[in-house]
C-alpha atoms as a PDB file:
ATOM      1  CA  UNK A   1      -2.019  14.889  25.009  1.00  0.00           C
ATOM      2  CA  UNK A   2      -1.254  15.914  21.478  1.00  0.00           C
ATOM      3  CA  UNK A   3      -4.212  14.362  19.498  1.00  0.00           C
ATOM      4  CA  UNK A   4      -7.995  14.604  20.811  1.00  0.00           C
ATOM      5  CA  UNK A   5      -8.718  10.526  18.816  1.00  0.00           C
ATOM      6  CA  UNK A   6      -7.306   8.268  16.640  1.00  0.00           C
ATOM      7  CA  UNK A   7      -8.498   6.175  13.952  1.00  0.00           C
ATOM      8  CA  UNK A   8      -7.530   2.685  13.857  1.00  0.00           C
ATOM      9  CA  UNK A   9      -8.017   0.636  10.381  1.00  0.00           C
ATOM     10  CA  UNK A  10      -8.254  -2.945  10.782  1.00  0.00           C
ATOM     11  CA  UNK A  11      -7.861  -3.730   6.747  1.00  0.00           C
ATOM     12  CA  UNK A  12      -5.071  -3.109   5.001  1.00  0.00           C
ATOM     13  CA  UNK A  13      -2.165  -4.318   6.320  1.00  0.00           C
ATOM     14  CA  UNK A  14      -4.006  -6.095   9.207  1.00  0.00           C
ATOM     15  CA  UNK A  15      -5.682  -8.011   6.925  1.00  0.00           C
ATOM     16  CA  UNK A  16      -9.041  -7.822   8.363  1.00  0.00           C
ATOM     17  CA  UNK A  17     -11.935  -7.519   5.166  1.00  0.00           C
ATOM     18  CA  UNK A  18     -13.508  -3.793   6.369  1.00  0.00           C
ATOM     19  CA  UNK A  19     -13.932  -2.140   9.429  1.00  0.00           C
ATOM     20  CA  UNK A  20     -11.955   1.098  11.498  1.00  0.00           C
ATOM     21  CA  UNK A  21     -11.993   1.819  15.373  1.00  0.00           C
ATOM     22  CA  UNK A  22     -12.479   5.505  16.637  1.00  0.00           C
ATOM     23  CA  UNK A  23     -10.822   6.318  19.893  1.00  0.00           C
ATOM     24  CA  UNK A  24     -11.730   9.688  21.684  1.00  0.00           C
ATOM     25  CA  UNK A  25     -13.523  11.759  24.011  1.00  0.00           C
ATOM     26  CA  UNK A  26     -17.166  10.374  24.771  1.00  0.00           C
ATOM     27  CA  UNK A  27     -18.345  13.683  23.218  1.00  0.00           C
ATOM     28  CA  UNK A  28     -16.720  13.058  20.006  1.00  0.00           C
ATOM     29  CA  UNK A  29     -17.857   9.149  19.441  1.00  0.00           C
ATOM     30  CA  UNK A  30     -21.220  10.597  20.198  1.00  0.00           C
ATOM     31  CA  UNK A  31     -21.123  12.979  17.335  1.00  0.00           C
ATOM     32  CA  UNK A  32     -19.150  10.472  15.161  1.00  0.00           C
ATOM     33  CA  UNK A  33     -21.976   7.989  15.959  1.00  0.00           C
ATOM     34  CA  UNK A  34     -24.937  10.190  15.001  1.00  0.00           C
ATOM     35  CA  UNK A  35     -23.318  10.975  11.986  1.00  0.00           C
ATOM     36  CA  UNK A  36     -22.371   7.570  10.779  1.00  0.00           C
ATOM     37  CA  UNK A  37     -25.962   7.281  11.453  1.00  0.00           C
ATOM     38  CA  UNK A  38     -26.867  10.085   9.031  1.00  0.00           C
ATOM     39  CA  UNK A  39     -24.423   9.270   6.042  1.00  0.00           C
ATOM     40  CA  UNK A  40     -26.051   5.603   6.231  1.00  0.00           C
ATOM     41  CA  UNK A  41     -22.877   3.970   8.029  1.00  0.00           C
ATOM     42  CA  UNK A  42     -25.328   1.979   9.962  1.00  0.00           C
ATOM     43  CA  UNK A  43     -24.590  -1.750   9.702  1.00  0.00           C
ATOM     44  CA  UNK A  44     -26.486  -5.135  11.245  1.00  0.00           C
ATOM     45  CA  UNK A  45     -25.299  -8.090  12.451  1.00  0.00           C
ATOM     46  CA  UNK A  46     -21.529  -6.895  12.106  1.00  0.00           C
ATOM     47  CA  UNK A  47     -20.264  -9.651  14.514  1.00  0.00           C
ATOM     48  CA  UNK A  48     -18.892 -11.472  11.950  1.00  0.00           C
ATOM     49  CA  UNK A  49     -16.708  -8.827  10.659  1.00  0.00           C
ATOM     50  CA  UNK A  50     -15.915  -7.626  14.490  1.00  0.00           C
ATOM     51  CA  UNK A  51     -14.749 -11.088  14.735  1.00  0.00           C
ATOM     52  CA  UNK A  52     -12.650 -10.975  11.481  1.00  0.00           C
ATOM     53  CA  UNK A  53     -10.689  -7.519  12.962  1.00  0.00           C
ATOM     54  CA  UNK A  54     -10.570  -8.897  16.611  1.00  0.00           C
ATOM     55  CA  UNK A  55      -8.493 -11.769  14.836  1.00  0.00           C
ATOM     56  CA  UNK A  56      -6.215  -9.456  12.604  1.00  0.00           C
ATOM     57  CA  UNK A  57      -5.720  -7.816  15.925  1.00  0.00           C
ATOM     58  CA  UNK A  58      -4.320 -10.872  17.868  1.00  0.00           C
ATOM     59  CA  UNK A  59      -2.675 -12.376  14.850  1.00  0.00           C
ATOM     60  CA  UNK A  60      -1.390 -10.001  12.594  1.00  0.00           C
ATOM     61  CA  UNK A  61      -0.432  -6.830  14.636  1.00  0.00           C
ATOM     62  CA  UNK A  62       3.570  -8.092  14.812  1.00  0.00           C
ATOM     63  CA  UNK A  63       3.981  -8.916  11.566  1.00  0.00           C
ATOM     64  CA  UNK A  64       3.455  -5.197  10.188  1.00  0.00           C
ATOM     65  CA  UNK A  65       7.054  -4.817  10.480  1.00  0.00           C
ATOM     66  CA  UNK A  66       7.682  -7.964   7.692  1.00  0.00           C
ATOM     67  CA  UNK A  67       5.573  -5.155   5.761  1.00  0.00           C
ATOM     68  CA  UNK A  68       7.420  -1.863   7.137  1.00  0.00           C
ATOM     69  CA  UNK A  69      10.712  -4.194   5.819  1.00  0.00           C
ATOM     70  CA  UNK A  70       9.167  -4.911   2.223  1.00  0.00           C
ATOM     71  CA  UNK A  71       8.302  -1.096   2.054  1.00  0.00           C
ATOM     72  CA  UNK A  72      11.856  -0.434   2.594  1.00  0.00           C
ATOM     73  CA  UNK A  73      13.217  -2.767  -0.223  1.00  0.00           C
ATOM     74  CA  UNK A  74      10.719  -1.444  -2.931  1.00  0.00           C
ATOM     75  CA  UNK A  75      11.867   2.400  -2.067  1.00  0.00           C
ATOM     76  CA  UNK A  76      15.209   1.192  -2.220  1.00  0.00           C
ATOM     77  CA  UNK A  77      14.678  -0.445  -5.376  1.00  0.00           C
ATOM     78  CA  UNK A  78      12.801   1.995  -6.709  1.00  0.00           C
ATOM     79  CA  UNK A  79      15.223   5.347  -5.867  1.00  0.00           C
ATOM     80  CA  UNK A  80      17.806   2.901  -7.919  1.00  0.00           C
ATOM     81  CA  UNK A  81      15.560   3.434 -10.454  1.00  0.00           C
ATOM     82  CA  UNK A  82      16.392   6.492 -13.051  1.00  0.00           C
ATOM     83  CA  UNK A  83      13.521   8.050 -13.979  1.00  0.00           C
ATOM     84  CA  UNK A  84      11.799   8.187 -10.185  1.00  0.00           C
ATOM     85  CA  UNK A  85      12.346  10.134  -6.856  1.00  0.00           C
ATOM     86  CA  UNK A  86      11.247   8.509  -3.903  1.00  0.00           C
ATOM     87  CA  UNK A  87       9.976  11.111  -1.273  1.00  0.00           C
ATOM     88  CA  UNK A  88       8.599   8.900   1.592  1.00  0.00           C
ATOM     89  CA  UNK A  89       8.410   5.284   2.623  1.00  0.00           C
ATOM     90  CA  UNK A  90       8.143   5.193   6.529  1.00  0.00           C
ATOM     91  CA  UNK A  91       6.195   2.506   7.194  1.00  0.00           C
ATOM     92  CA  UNK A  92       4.018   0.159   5.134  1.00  0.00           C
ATOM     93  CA  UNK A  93       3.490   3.419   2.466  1.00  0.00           C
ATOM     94  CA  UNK A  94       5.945   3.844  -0.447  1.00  0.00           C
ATOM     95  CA  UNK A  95       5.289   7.556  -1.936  1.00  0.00           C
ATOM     96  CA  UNK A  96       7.284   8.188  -5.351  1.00  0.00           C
ATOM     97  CA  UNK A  97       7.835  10.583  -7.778  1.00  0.00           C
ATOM     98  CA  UNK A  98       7.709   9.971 -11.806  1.00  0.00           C
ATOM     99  CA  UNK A  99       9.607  12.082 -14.520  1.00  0.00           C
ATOM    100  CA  UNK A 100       8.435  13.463 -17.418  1.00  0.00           C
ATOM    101  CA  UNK A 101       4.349  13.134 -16.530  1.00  0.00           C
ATOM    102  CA  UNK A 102       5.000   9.445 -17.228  1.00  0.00           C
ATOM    103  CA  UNK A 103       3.131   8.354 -13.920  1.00  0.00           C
ATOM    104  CA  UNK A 104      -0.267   7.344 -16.016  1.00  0.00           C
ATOM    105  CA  UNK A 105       1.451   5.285 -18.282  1.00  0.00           C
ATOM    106  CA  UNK A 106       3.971   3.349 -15.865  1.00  0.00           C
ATOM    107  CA  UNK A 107       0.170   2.824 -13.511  1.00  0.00           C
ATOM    108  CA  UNK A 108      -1.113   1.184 -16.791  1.00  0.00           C
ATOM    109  CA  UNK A 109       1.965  -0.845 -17.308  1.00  0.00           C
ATOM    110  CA  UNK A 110       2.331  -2.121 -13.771  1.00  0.00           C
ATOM    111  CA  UNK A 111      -1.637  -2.951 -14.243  1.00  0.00           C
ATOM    112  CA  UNK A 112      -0.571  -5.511 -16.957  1.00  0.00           C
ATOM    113  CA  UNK A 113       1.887  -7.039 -15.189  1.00  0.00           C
ATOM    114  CA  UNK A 114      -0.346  -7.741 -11.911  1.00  0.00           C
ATOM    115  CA  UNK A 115       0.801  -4.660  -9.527  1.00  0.00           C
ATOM    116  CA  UNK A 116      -1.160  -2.095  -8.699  1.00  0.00           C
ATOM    117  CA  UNK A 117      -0.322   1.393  -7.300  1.00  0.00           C
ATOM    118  CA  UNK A 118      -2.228   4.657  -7.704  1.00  0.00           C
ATOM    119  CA  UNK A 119      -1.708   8.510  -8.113  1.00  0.00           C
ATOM    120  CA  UNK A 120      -0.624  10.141 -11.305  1.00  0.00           C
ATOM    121  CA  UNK A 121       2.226  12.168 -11.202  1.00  0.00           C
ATOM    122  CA  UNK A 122       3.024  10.885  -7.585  1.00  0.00           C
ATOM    123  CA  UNK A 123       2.257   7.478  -7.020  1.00  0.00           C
ATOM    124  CA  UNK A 124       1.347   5.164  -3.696  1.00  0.00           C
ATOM    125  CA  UNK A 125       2.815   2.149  -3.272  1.00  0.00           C
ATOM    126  CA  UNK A 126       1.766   0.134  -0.487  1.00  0.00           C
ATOM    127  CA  UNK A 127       2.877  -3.086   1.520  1.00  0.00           C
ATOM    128  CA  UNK A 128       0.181  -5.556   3.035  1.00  0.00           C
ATOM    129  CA  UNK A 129      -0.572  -8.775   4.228  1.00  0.00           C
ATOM    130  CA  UNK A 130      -0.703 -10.079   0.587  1.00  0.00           C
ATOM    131  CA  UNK A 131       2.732  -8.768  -0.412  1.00  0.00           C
ATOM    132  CA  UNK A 132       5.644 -10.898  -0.197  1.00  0.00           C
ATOM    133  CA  UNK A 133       9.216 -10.506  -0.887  1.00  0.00           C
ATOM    134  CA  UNK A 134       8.801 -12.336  -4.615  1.00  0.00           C
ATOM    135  CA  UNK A 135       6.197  -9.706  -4.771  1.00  0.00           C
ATOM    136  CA  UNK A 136       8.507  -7.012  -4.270  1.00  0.00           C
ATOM    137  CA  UNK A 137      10.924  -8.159  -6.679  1.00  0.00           C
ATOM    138  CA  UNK A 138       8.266  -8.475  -9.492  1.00  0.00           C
ATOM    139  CA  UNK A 139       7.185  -4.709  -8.910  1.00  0.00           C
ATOM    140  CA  UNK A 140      10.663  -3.896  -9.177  1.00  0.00           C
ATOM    141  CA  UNK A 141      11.351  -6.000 -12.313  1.00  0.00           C
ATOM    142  CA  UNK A 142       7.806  -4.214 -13.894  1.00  0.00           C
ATOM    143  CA  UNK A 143       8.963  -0.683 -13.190  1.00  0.00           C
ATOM    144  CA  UNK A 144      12.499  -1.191 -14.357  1.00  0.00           C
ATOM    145  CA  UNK A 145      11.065  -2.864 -17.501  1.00  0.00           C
ATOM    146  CA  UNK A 146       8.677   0.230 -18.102  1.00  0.00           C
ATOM    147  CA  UNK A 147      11.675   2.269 -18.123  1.00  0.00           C
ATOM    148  CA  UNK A 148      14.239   0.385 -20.121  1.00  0.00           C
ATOM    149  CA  UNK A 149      16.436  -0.988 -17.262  1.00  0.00           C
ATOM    150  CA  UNK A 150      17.692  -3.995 -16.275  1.00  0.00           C
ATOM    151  CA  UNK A 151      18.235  -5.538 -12.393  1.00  0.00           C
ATOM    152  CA  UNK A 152      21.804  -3.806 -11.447  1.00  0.00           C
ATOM    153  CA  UNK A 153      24.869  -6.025 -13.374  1.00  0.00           C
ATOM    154  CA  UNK A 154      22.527  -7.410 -16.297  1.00  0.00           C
ATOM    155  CA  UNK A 155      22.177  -5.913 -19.585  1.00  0.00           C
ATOM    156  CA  UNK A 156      18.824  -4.735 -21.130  1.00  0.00           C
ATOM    157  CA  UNK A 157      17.302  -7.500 -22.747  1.00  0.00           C
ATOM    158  CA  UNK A 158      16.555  -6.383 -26.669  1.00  0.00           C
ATOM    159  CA  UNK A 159      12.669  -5.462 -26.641  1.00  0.00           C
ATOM    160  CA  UNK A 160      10.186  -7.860 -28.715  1.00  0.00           C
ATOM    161  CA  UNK A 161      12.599 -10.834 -27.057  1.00  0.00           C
ATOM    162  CA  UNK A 162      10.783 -13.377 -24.646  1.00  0.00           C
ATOM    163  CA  UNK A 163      12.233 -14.856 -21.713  1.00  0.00           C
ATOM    164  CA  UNK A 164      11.092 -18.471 -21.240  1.00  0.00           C
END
């Protein structure tokens, strides 16, 4: 094979609260074991949260492509966008550029307005269980406001103007 394990993450867009699989050699989850055990990864009782990804795993796994789909709209949204390159956005992951060092600023502006992303220059945008379309579309309406531009076929509204 190509890969000697792979890492499985049960949050994130399978919704589960914590928790990650490791799949390998016997070897390998031996010395991933012992040290988990020496960086303090030890945890007891962790039935309940077993539980919590064994759920996310018979429940959520087909609906990653309703997030794969969202991911799609924002990049497409966003490379509409002057101001921003998108570079990646191939599954739940939206990677995208920002112009003129403004990435700090447009990450405190989304902030405001109830979306968060991180990076700096390059910013992460991702898609999850608690991201819906209407979601998408606010993001999109937050960034375009941080730069000055309106939804395609509307006019900027004049700044200092409330919409009610």
């Amino acid at each position: 094979g190509r890969f000697d394990s792979v890492s499985v993450c049960f949050s994130k867009g399978l919704g589960a609260p914590v928790g990650s699989a490791l799949c390998g050699p016997r070897e390998l989850i031996e010395r991933a074991r012992r040290w988990r055990k020496m960086v303090g990864g030890g945890l007891r009782q962790a039935g309940l949260l077993a539980a919590a990804a064994s759920h996310a795993l018979d429940h959520h796994v087909n609906r990653l492509a309703d997030d794969h789909a969202l991911a799609q709209r924002l990049a497409q949204g966003l490379a509409a966008i002057e101001g921003l390159t998108v570079r990646s956005a191939q599954t739940n992951i939206v990677f995208v550029d920002v112009a003129n060092g403004r990435g700090p600023d447009l990450l405190a502006h989304l902030e405001r307005q109830g979306v968060l992303a991180t990076g700096l220059i390059g910013l992460r945008f991702v898609t999850h269980l608690g991201v819906d379309a209407a979601g998408i579309e606010r993001a999109l309406a937050a960034v375009r406001g941080f730069f000055g531009q309106a939804p395609s076929g509307q006019a900027p509204r004049p700044s200092g103007t409330a919409v009610y």
